[in-house]
N, C-alpha and C. Protein backbone atom coordinates (compact mmCIF):
# COMPACT_ATOMS: atom_id res chain seq x y z
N UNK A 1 3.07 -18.27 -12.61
CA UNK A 1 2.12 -17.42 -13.32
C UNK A 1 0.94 -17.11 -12.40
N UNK A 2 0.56 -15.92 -12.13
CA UNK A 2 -0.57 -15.75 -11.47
C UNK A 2 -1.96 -15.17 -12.17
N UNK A 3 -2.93 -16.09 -11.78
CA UNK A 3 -4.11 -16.05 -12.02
C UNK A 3 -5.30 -14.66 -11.73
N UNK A 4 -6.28 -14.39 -12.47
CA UNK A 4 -7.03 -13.64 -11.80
C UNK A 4 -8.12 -14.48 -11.33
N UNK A 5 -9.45 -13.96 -11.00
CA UNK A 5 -10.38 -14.62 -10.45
C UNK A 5 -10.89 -15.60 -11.89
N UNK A 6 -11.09 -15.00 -12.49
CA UNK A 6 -11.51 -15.94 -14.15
C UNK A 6 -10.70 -16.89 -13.97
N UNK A 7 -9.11 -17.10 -13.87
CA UNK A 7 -7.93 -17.72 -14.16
C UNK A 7 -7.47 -17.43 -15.64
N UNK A 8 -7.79 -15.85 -15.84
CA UNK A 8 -6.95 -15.63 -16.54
C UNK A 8 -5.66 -15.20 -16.00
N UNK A 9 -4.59 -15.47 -16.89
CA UNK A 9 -3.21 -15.39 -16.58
C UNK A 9 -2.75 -13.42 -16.13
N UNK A 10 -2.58 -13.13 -15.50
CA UNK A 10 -1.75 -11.53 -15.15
C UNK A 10 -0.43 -11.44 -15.50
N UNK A 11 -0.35 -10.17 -16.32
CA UNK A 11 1.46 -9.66 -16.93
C UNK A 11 1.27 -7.78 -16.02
N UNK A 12 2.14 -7.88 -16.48
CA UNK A 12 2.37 -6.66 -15.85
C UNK A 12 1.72 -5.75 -16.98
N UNK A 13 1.06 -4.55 -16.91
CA UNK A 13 0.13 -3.22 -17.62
C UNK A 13 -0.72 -3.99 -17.79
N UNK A 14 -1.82 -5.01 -17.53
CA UNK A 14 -2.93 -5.56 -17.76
C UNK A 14 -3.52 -4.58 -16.90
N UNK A 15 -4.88 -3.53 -17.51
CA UNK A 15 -5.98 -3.03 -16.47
C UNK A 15 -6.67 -4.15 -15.87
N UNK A 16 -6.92 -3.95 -14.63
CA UNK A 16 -7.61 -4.70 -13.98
C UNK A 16 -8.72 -4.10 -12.62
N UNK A 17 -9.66 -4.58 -12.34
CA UNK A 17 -10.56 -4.06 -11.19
C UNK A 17 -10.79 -4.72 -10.10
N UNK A 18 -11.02 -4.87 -9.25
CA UNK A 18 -11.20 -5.53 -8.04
C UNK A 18 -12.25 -6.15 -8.18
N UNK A 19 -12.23 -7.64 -7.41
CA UNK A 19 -13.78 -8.52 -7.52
C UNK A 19 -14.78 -7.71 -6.27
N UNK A 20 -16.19 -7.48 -6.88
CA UNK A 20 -16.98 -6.78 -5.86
C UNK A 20 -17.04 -7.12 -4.56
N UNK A 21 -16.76 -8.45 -4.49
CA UNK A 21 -16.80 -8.87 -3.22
C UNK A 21 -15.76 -8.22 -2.12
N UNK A 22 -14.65 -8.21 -2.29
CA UNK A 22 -13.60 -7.84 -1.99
C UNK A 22 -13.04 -6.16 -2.46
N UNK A 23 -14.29 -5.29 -2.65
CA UNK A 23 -13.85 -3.72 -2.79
C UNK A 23 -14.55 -2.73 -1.79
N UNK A 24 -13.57 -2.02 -1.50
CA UNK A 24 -13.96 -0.51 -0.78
C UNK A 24 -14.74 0.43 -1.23
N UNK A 25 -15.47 0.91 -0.68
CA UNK A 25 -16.27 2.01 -0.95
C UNK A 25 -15.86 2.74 -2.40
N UNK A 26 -16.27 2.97 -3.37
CA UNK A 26 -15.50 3.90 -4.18
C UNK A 26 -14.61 3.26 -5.03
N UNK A 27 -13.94 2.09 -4.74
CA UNK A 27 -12.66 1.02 -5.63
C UNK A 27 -12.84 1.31 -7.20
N UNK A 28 -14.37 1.23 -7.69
CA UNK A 28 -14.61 1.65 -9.11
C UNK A 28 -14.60 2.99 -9.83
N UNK A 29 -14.09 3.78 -8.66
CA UNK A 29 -13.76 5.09 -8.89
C UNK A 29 -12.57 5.11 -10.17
N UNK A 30 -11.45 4.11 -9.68
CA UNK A 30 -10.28 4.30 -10.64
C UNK A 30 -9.55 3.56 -11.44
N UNK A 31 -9.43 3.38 -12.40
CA UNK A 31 -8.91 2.59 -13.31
C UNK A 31 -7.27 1.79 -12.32
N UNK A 32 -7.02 0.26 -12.80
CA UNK A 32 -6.00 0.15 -11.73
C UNK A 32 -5.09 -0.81 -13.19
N UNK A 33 -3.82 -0.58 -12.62
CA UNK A 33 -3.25 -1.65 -13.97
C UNK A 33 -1.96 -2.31 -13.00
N UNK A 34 -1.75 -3.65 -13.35
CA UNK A 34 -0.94 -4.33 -12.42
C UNK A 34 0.96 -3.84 -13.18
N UNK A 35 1.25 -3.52 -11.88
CA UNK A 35 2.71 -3.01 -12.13
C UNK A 35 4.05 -4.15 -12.03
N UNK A 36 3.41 -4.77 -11.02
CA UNK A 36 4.69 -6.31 -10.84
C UNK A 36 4.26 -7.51 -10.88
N UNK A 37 4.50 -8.37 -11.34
CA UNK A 37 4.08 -10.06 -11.12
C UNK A 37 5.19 -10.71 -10.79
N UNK A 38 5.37 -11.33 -9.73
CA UNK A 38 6.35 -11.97 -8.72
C UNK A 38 5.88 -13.35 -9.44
N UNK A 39 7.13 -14.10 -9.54
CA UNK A 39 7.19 -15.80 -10.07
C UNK A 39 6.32 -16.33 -8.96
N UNK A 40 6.83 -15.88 -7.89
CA UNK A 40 5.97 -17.36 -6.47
C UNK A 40 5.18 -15.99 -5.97
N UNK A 41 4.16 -16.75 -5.11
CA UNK A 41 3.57 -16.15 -4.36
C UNK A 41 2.37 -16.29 -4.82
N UNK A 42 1.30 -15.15 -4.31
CA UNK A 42 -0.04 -15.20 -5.17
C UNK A 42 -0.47 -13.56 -5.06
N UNK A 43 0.28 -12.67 -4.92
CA UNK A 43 0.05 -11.30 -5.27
C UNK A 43 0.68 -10.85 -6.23
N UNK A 44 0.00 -9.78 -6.82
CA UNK A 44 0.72 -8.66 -7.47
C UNK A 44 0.54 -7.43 -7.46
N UNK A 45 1.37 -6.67 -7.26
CA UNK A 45 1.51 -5.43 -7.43
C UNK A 45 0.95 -4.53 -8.04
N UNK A 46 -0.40 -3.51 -7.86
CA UNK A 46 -0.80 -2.89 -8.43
C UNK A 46 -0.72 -1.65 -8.42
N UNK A 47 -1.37 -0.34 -9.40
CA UNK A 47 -1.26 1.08 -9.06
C UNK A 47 -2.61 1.75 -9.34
N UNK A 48 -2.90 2.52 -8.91
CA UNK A 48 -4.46 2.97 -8.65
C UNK A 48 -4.12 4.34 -9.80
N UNK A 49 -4.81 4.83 -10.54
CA UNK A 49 -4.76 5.98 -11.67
C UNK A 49 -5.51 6.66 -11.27
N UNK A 50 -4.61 7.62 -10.68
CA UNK A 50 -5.86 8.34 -10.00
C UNK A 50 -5.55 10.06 -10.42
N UNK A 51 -6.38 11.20 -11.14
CA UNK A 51 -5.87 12.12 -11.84
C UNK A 51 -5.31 13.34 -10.78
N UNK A 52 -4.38 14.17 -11.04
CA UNK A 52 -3.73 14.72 -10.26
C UNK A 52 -2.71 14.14 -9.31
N UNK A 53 -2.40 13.15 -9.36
CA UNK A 53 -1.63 12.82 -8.62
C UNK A 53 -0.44 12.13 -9.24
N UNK A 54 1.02 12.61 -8.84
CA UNK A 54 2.40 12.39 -9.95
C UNK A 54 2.39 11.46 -9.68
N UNK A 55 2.26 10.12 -8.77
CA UNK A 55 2.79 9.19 -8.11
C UNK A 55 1.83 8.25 -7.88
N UNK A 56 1.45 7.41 -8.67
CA UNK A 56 0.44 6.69 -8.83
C UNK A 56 0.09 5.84 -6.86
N UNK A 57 -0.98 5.68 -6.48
CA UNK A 57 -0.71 5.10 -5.23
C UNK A 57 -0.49 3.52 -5.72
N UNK A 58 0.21 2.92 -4.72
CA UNK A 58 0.86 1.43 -5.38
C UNK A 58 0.52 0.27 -3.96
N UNK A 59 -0.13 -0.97 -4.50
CA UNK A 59 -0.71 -1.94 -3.56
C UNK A 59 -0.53 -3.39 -3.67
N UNK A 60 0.22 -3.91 -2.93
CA UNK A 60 -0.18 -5.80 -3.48
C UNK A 60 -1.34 -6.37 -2.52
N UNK A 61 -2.05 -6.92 -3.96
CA UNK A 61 -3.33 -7.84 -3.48
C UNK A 61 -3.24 -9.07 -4.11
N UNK A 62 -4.33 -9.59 -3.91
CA UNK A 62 -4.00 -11.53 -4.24
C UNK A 62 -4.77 -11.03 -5.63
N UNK A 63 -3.49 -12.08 -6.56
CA UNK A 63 -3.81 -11.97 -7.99
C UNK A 63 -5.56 -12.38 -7.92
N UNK A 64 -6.32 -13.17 -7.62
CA UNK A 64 -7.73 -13.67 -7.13
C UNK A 64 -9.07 -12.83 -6.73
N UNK A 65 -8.07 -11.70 -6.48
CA UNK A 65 -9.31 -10.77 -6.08
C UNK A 65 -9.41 -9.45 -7.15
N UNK A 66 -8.74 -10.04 -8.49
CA UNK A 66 -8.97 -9.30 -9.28
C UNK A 66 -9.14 -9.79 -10.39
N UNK A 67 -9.96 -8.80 -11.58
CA UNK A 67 -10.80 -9.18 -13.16
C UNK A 67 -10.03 -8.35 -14.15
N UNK A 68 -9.69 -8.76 -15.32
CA UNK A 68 -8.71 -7.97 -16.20
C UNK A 68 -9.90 -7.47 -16.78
């Protein structure tokens, strides 16, 4: 089960945002919702909602550096 920074638990369609510490210029620009949660490891798979665009952009980061 992977954690966020709280240690709350991550499922897959949970919105989630990046911890400030750990964001890019702009990161709060777009709503992000986690697309995969892998059993091992400590990432998951996310997708950035970003309007106009068919194909959501898609990223794994450490479940840790993110807040549901």
């Amino acid at each position: 089960m992977m954690k966020d920074a709280k240690g709350q638990a991550l499922k897959a369609g949970d919105r989630v945002r990046i911890v400030p510490e750990w964001q890019d210029p702009d990161d709060d620009a777009f709503e992000r919702i986690v697309y995969e949660v892998p059993k091992e490891g400590g990432s998951v798979m996310i997708w950035a909602l970003i309007p106009g665009f068919e194909y959501p952009p898609a990223e794994w980061i450490q479940a840790n550096w993110l807040i549901r």
